[in-house]
N, C-alpha and C. Protein backbone atom coordinates (compact mmCIF):
# COMPACT_ATOMS: atom_id res chain seq x y z
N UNK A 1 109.18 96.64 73.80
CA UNK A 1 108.95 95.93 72.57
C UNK A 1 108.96 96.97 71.45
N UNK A 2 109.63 96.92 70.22
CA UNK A 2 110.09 97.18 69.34
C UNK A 2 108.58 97.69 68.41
N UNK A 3 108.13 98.82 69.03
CA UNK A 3 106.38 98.97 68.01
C UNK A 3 106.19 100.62 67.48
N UNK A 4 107.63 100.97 66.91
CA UNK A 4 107.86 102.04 66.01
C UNK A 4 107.65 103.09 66.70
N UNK A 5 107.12 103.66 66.30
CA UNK A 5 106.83 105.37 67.29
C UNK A 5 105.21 105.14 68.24
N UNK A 6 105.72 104.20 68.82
CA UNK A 6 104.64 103.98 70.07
C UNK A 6 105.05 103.29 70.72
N UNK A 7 104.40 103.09 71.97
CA UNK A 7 105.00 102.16 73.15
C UNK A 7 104.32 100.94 73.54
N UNK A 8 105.00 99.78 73.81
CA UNK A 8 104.61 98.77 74.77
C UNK A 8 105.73 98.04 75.49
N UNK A 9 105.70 97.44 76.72
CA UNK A 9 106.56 97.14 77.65
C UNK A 9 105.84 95.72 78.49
N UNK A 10 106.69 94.84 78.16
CA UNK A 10 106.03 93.78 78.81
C UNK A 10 106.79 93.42 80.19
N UNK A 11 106.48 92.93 80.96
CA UNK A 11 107.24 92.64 82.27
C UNK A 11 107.34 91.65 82.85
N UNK A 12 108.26 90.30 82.89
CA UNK A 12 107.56 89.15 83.75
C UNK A 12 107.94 89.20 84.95
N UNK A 13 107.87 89.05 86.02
CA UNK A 13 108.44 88.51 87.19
C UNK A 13 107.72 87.35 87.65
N UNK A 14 108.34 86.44 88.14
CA UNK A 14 107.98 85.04 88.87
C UNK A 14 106.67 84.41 87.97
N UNK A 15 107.06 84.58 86.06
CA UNK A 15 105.81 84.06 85.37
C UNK A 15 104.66 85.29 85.64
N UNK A 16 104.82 86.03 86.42
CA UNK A 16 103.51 86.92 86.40
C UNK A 16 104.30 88.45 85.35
N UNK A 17 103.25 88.67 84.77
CA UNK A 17 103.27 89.32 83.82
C UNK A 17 102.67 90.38 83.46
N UNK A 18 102.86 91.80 83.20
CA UNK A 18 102.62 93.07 83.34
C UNK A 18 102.61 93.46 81.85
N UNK A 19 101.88 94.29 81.07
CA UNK A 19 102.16 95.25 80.06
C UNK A 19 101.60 96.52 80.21
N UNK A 20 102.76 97.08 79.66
CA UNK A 20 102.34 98.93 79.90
C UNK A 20 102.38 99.01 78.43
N UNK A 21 101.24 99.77 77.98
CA UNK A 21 100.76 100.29 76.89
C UNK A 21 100.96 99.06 75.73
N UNK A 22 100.00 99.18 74.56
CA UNK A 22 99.99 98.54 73.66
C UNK A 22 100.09 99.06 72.26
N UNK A 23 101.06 99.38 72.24
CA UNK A 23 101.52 100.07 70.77
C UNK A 23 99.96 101.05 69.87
N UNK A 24 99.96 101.08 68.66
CA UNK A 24 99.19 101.13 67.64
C UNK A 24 98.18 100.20 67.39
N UNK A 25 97.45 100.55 66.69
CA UNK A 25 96.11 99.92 66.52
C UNK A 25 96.43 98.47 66.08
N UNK A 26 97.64 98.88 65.00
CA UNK A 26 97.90 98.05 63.80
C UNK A 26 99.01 96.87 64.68
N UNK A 27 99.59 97.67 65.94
CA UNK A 27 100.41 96.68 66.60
C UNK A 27 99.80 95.36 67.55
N UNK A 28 98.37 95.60 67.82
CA UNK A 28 97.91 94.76 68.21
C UNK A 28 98.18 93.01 68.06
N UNK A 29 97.93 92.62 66.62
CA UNK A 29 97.93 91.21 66.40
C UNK A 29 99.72 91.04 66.38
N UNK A 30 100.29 91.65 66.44
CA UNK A 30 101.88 91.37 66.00
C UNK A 30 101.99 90.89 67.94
N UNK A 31 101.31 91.95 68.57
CA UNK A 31 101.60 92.07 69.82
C UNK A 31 101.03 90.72 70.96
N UNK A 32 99.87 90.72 69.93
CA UNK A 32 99.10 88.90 70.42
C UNK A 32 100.75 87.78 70.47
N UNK A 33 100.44 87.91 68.80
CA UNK A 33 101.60 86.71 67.92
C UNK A 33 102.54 86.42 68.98
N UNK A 34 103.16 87.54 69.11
CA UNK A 34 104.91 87.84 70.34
C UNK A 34 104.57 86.83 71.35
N UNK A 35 103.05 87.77 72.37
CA UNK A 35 103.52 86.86 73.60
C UNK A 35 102.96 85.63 73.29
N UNK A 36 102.06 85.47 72.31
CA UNK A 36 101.56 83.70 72.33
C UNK A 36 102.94 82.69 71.99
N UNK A 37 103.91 83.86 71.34
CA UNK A 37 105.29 82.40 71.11
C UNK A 37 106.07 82.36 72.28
N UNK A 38 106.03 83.45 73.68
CA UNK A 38 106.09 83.30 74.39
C UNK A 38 105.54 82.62 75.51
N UNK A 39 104.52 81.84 75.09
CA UNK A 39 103.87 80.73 75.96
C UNK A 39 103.30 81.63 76.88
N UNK A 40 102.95 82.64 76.86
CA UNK A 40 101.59 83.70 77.80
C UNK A 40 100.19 83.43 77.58
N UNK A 41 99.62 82.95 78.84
CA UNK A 41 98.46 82.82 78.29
C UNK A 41 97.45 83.68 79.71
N UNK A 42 98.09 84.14 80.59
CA UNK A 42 97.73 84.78 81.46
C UNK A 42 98.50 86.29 82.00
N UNK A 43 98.15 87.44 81.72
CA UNK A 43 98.45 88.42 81.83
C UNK A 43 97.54 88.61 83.06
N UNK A 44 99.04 89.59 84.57
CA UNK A 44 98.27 89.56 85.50
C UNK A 44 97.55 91.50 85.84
N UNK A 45 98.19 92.04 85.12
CA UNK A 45 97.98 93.72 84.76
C UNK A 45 98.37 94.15 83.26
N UNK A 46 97.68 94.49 83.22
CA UNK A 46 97.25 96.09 81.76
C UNK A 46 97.18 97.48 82.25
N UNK A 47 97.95 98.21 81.69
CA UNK A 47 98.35 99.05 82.16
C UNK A 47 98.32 100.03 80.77
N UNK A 48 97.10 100.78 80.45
CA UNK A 48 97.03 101.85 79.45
C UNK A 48 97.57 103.23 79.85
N UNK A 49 98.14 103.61 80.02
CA UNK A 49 99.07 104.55 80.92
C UNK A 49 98.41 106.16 80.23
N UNK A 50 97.33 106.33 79.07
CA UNK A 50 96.98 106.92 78.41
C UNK A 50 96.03 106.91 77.53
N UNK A 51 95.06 108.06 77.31
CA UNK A 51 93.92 107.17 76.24
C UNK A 51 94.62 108.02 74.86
N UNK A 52 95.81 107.64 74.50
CA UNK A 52 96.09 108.09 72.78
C UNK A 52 96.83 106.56 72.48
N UNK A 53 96.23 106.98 70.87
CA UNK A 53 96.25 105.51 70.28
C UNK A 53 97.21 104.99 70.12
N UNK A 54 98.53 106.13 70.52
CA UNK A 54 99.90 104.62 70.56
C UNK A 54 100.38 104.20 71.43
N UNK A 55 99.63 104.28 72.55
CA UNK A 55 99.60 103.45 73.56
C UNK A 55 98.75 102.72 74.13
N UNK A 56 97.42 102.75 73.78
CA UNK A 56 96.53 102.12 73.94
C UNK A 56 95.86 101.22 72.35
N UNK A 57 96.39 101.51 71.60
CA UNK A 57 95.79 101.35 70.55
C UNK A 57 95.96 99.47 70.33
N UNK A 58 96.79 98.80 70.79
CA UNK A 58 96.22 97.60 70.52
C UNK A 58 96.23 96.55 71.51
N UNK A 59 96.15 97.52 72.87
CA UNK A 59 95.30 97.07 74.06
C UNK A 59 93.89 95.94 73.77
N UNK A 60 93.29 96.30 73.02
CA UNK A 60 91.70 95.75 73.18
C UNK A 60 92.12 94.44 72.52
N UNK A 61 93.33 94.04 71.59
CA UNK A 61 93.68 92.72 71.06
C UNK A 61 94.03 91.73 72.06
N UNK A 62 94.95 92.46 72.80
CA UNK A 62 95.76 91.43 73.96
C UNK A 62 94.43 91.38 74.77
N UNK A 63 93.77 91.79 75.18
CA UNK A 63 92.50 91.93 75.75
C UNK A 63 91.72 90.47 76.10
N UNK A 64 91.61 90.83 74.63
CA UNK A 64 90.47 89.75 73.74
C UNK A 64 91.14 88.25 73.75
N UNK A 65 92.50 88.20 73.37
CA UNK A 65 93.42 86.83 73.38
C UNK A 65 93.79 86.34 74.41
N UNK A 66 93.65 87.19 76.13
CA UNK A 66 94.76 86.60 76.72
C UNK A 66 93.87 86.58 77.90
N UNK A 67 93.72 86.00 79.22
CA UNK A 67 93.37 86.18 80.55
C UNK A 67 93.80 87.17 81.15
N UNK A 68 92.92 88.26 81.93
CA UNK A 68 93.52 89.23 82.28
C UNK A 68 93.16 89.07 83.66
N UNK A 69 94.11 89.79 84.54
CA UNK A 69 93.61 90.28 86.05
C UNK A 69 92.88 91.08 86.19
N UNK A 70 93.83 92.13 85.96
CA UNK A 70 93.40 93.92 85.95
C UNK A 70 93.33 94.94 85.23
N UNK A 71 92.92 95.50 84.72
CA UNK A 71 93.06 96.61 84.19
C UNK A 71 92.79 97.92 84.40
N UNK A 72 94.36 98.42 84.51
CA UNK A 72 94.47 100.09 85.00
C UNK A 72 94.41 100.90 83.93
N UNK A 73 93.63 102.37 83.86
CA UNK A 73 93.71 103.32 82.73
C UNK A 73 93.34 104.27 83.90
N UNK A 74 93.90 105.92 83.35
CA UNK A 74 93.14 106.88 84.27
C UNK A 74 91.88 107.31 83.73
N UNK A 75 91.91 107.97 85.07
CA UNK A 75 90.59 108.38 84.79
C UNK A 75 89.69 109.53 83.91
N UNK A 76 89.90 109.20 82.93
CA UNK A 76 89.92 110.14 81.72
C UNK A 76 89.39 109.67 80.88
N UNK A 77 87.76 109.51 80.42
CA UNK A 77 87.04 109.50 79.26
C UNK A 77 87.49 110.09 77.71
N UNK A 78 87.81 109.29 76.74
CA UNK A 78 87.76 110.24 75.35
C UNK A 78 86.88 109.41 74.44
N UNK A 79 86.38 110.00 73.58
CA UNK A 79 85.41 109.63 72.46
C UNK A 79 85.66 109.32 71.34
N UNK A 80 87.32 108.62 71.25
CA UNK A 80 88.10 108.27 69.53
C UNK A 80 87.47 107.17 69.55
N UNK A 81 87.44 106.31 68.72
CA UNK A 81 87.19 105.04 68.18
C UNK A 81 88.38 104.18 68.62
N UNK A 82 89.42 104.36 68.64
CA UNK A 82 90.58 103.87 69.85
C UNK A 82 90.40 103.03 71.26
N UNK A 83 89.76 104.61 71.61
CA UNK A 83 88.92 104.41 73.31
C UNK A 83 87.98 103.23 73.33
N UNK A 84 86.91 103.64 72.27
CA UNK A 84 85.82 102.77 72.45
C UNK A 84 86.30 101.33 72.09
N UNK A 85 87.29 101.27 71.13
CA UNK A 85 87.29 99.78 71.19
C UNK A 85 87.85 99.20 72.56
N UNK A 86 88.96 100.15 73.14
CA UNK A 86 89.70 99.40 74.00
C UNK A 86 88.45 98.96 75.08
N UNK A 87 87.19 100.38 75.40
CA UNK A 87 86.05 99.94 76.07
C UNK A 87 85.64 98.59 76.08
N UNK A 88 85.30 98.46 74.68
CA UNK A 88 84.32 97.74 74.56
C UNK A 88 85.00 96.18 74.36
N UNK A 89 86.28 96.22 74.38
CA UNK A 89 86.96 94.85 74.67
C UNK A 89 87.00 94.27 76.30
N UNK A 90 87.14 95.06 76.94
CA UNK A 90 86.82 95.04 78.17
C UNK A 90 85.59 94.73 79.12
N UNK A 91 84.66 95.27 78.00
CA UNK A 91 83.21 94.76 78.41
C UNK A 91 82.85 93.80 77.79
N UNK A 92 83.36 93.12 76.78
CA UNK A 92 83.18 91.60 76.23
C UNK A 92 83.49 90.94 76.82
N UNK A 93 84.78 91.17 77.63
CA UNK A 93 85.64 89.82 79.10
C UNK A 93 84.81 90.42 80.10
N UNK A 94 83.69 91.35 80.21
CA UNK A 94 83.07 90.83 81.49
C UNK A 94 83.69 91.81 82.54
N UNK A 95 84.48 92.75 82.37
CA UNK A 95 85.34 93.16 83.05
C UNK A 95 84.96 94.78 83.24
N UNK A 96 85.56 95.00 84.18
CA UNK A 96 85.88 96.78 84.37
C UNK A 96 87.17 96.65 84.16
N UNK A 97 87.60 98.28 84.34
CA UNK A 97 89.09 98.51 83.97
C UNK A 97 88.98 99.33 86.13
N UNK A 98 90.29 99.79 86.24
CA UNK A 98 90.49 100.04 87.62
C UNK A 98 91.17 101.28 87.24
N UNK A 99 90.97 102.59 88.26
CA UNK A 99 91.55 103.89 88.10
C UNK A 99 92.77 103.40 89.23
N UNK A 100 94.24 103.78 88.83
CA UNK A 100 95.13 103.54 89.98
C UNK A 100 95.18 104.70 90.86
N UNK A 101 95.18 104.40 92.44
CA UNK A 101 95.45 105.57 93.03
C UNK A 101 96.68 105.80 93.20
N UNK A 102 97.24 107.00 93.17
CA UNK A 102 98.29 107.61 93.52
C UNK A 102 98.81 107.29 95.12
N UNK A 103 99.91 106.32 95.34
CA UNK A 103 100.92 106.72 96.22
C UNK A 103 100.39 104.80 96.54
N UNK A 104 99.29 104.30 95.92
CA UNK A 104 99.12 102.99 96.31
C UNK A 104 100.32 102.20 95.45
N UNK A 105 100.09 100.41 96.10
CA UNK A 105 100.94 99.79 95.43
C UNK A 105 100.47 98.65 95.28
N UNK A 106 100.93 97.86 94.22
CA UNK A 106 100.81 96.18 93.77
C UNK A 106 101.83 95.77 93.90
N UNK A 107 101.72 94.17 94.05
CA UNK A 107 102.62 92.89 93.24
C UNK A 107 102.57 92.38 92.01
N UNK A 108 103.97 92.20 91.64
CA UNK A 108 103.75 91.22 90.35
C UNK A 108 105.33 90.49 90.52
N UNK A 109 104.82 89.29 91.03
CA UNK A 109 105.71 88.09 91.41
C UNK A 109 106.55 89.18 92.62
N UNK A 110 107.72 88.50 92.56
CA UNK A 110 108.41 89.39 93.56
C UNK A 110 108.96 91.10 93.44
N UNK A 111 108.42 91.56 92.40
CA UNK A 111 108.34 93.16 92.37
C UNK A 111 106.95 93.32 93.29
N UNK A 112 107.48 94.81 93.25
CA UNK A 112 106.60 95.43 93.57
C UNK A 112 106.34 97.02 93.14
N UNK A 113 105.41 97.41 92.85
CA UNK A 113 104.89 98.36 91.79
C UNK A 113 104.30 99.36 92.51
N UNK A 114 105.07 100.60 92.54
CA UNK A 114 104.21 101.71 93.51
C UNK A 114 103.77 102.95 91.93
N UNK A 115 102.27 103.00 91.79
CA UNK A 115 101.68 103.80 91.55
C UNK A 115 102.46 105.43 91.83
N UNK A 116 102.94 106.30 91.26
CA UNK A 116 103.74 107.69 91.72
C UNK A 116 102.72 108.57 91.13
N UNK A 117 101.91 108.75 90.46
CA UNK A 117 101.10 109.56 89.97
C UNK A 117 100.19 109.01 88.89
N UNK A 118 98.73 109.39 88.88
CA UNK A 118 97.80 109.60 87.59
C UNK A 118 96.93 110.61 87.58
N UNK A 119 96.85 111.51 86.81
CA UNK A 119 96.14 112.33 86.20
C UNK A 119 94.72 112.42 85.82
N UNK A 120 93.96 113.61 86.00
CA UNK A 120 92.76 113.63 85.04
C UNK A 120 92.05 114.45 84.66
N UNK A 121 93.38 115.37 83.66
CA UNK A 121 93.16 116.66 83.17
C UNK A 121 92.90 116.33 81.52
N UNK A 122 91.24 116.30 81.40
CA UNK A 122 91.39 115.47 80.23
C UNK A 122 91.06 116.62 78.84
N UNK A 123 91.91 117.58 79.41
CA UNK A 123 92.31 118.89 78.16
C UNK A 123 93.50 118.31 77.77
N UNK A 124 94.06 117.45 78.38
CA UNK A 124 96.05 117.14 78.08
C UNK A 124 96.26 115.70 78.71
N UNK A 125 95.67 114.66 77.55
CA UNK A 125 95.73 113.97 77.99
C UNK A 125 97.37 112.87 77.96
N UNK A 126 98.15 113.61 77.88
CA UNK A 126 100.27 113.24 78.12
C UNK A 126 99.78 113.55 79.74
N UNK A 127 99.51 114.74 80.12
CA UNK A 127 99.65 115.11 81.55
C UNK A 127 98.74 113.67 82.66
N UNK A 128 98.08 113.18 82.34
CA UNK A 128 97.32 112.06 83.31
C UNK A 128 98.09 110.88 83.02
N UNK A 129 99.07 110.85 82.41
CA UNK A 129 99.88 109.51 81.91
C UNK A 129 99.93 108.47 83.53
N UNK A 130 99.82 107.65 83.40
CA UNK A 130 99.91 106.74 84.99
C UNK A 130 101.46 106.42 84.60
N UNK A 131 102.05 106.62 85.95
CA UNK A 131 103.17 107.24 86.40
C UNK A 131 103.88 105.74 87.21
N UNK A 132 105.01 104.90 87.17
CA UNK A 132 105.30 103.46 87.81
C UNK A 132 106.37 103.70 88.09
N UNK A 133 106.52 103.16 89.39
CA UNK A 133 108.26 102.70 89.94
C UNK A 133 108.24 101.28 90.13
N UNK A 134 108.75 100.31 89.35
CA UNK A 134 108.70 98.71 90.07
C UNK A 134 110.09 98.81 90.69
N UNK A 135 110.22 98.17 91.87
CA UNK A 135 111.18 97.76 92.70
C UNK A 135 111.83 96.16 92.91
N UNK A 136 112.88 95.90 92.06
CA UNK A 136 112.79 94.27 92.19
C UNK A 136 114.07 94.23 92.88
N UNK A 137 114.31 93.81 94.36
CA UNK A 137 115.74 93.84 94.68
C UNK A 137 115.96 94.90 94.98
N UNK A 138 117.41 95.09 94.72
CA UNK A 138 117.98 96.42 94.62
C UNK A 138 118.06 97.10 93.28
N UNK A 139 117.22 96.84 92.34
CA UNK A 139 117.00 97.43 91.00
C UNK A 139 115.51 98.44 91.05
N UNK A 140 115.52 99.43 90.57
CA UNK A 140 114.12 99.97 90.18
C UNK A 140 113.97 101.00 89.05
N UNK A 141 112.75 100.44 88.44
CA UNK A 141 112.94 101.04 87.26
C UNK A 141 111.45 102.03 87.39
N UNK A 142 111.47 103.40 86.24
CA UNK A 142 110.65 104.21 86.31
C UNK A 142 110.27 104.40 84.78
N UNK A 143 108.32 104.01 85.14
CA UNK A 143 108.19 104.05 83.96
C UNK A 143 106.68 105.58 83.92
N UNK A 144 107.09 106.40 82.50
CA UNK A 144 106.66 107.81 82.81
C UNK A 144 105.38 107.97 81.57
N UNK A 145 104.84 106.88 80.86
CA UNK A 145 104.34 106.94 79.89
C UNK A 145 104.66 108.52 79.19
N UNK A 146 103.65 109.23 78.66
CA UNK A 146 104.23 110.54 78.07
C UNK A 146 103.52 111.85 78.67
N UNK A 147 104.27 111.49 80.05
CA UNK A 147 104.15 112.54 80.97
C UNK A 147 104.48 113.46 80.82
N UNK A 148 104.31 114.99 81.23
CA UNK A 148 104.94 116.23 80.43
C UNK A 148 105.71 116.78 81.60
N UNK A 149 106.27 117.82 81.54
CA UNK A 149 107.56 118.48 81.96
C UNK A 149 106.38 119.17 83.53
N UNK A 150 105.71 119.57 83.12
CA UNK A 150 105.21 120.15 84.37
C UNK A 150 104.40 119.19 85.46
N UNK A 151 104.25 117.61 85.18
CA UNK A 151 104.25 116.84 85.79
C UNK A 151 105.41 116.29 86.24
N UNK A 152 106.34 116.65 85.83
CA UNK A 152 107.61 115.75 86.21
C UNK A 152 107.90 117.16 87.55
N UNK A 153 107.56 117.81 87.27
CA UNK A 153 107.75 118.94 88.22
C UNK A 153 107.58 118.67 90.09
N UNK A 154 105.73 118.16 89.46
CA UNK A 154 105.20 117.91 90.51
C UNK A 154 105.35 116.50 91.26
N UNK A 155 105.94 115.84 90.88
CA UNK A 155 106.42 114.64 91.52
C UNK A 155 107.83 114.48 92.25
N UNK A 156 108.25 115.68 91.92
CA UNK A 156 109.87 115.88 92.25
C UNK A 156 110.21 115.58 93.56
N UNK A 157 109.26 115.46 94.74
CA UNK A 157 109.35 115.52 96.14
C UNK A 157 109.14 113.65 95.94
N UNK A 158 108.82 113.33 95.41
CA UNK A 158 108.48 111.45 95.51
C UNK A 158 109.61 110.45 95.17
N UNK A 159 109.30 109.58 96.07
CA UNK A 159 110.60 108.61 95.30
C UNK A 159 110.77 107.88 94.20
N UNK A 160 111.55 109.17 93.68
CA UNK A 160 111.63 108.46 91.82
C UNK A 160 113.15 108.27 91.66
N UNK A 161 113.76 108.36 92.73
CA UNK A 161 114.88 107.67 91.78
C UNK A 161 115.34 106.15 91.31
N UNK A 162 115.66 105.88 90.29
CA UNK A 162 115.74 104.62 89.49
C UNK A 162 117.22 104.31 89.18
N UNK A 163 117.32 103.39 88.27
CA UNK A 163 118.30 102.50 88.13
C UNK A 163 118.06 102.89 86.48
N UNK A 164 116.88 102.80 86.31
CA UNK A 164 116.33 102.94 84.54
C UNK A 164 115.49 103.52 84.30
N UNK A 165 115.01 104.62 83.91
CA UNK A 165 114.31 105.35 83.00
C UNK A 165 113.77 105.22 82.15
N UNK A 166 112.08 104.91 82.00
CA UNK A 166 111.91 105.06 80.12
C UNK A 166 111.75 106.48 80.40
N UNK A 167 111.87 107.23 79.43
CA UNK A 167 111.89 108.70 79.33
C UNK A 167 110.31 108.74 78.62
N UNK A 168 109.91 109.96 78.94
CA UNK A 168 108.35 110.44 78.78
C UNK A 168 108.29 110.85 77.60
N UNK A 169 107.26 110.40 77.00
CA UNK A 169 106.54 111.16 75.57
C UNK A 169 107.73 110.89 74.47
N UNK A 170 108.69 109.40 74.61
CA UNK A 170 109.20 109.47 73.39
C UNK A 170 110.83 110.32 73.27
N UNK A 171 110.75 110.63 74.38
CA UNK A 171 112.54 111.79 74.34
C UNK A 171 111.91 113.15 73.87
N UNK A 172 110.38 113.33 73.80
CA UNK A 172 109.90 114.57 73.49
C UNK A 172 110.89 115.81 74.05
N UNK A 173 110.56 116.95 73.67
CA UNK A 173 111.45 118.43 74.59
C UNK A 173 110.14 118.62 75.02
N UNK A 174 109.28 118.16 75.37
CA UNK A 174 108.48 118.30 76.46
C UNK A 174 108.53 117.67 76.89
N UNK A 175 109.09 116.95 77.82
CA UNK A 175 109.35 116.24 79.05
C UNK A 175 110.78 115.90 79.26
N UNK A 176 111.32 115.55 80.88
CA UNK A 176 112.92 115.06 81.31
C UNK A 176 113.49 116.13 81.10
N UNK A 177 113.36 116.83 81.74
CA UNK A 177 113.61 118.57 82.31
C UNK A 177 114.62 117.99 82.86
N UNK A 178 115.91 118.69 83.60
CA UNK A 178 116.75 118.91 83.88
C UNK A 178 116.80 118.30 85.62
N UNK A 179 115.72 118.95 86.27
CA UNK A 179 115.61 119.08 87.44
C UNK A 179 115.16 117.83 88.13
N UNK A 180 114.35 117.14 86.70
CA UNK A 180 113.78 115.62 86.83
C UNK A 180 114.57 114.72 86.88
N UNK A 181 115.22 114.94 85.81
CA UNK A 181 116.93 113.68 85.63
C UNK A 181 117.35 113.62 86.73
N UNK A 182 117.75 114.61 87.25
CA UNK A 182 118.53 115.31 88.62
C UNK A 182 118.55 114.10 89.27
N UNK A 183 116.68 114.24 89.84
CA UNK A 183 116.27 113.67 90.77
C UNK A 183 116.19 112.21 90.85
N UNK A 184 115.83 111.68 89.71
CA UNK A 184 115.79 110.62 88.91
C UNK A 184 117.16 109.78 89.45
N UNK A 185 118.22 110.82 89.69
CA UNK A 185 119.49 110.13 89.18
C UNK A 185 119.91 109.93 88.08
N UNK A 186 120.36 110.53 87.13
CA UNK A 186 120.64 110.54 86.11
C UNK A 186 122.04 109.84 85.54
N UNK A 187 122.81 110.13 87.00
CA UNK A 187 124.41 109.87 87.03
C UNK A 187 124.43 108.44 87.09
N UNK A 188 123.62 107.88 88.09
CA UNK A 188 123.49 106.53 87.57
C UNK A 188 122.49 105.75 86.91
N UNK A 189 122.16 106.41 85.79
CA UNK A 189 120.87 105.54 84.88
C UNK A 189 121.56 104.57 84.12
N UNK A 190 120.90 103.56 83.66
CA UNK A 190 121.69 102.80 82.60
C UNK A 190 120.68 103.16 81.23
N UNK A 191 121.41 103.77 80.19
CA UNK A 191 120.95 104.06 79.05
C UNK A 191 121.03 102.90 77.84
N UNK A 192 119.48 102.72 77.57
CA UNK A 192 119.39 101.73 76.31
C UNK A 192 118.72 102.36 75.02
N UNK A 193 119.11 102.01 74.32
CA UNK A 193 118.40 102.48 73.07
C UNK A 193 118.10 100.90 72.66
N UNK A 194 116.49 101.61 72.29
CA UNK A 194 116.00 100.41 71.47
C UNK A 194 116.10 100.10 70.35
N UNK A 195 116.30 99.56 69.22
CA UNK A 195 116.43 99.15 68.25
C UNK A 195 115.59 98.11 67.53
């Protein structure tokens, strides 16, 4: 979804419905608006892939508007006003949020979602980014929130190769090293630019 220099990614399969990260603070109600004209009224995962505010930042809206299942963030405490709201939206629905483990997996409709890494080096918080491969078919896509180059390192032995790529941290030159693409498959990615 189209939320300027931040991220969000919505996902349906079989009506069940996934979002990774929630743009900006300010993207929140735009981000309600979207899926309510999309007739969403049940979100089955949240997925804060990071505690910086343009990806979490209007998490705590969709929160507040929509039915949730789950909610994944790592495990990484920060003290912005960001954080705390996304907290404290979470504790208004009554809810905890869930740390994902590494190498586990979910459903969402007929995907299936293997966890590849999360972090909780909370000096760098790009490096704990929660790390996704969904598998639908013979399609799979890899999603890297703004993972850094020396995490992409350490995952290199796992099965990451994809069909599609979001690329980490934005197309940053800190991250999608050479050795990562490689592995990734690069030769056959399908490249989109968003617009």
């Amino acid at each position: 979804i189209d939320v300027g220099q931040a991220e969000s990614i919505l996902i349906d399969s079989g009506n069940e419905y996934m979002v990774i990260d929630g743009g900006n603070n300010a993207d929140g109600p735009l981000l309600v608006k979207y899926f309510q004209e999309l007739g969403i009224k049940d979100i089955k995962y949240i997925i804060g892939t990071h505690a910086h505010e343009d990806h979490i930042g209007g998490l705590d809206d969709i929160i507040s508007n929509f039915n949730i299942e789950t909610i994944y963030i790592p495990d990484v405490i920060t003290t912005t006003k960001t954080f705390e709201d996304l907290l404290d939206a979470i504790s208004k629905k009554n809810m905890n949020f869930k740390v994902p483990i590494t190498d586990s997996s979910f459903k969402l409709g007929d995907a299936n979602i293997k966890v590849i890494y999360t972090g909780t080096n909370k000096d760098d918080l790009n490096s704990t980014s929660i790390i996704l491969k969904l598998t639908y078919g013979n399609n799979s896509f890899l999603f890297t929130g703004d993972t850094t180059s020396t995490i992409e390192k350490q995952i290199i032995n796992k099965d990451i190769t994809a069909d599609l790529l979001k690329v980490a941290h934005h197309g940053s030159k800190y991250s999608s090293v050479a050795h990562f693409l490689k592995t990734v498959n690069i030769e056959k990615l399908n490249i989109v630019k968003i617009v």
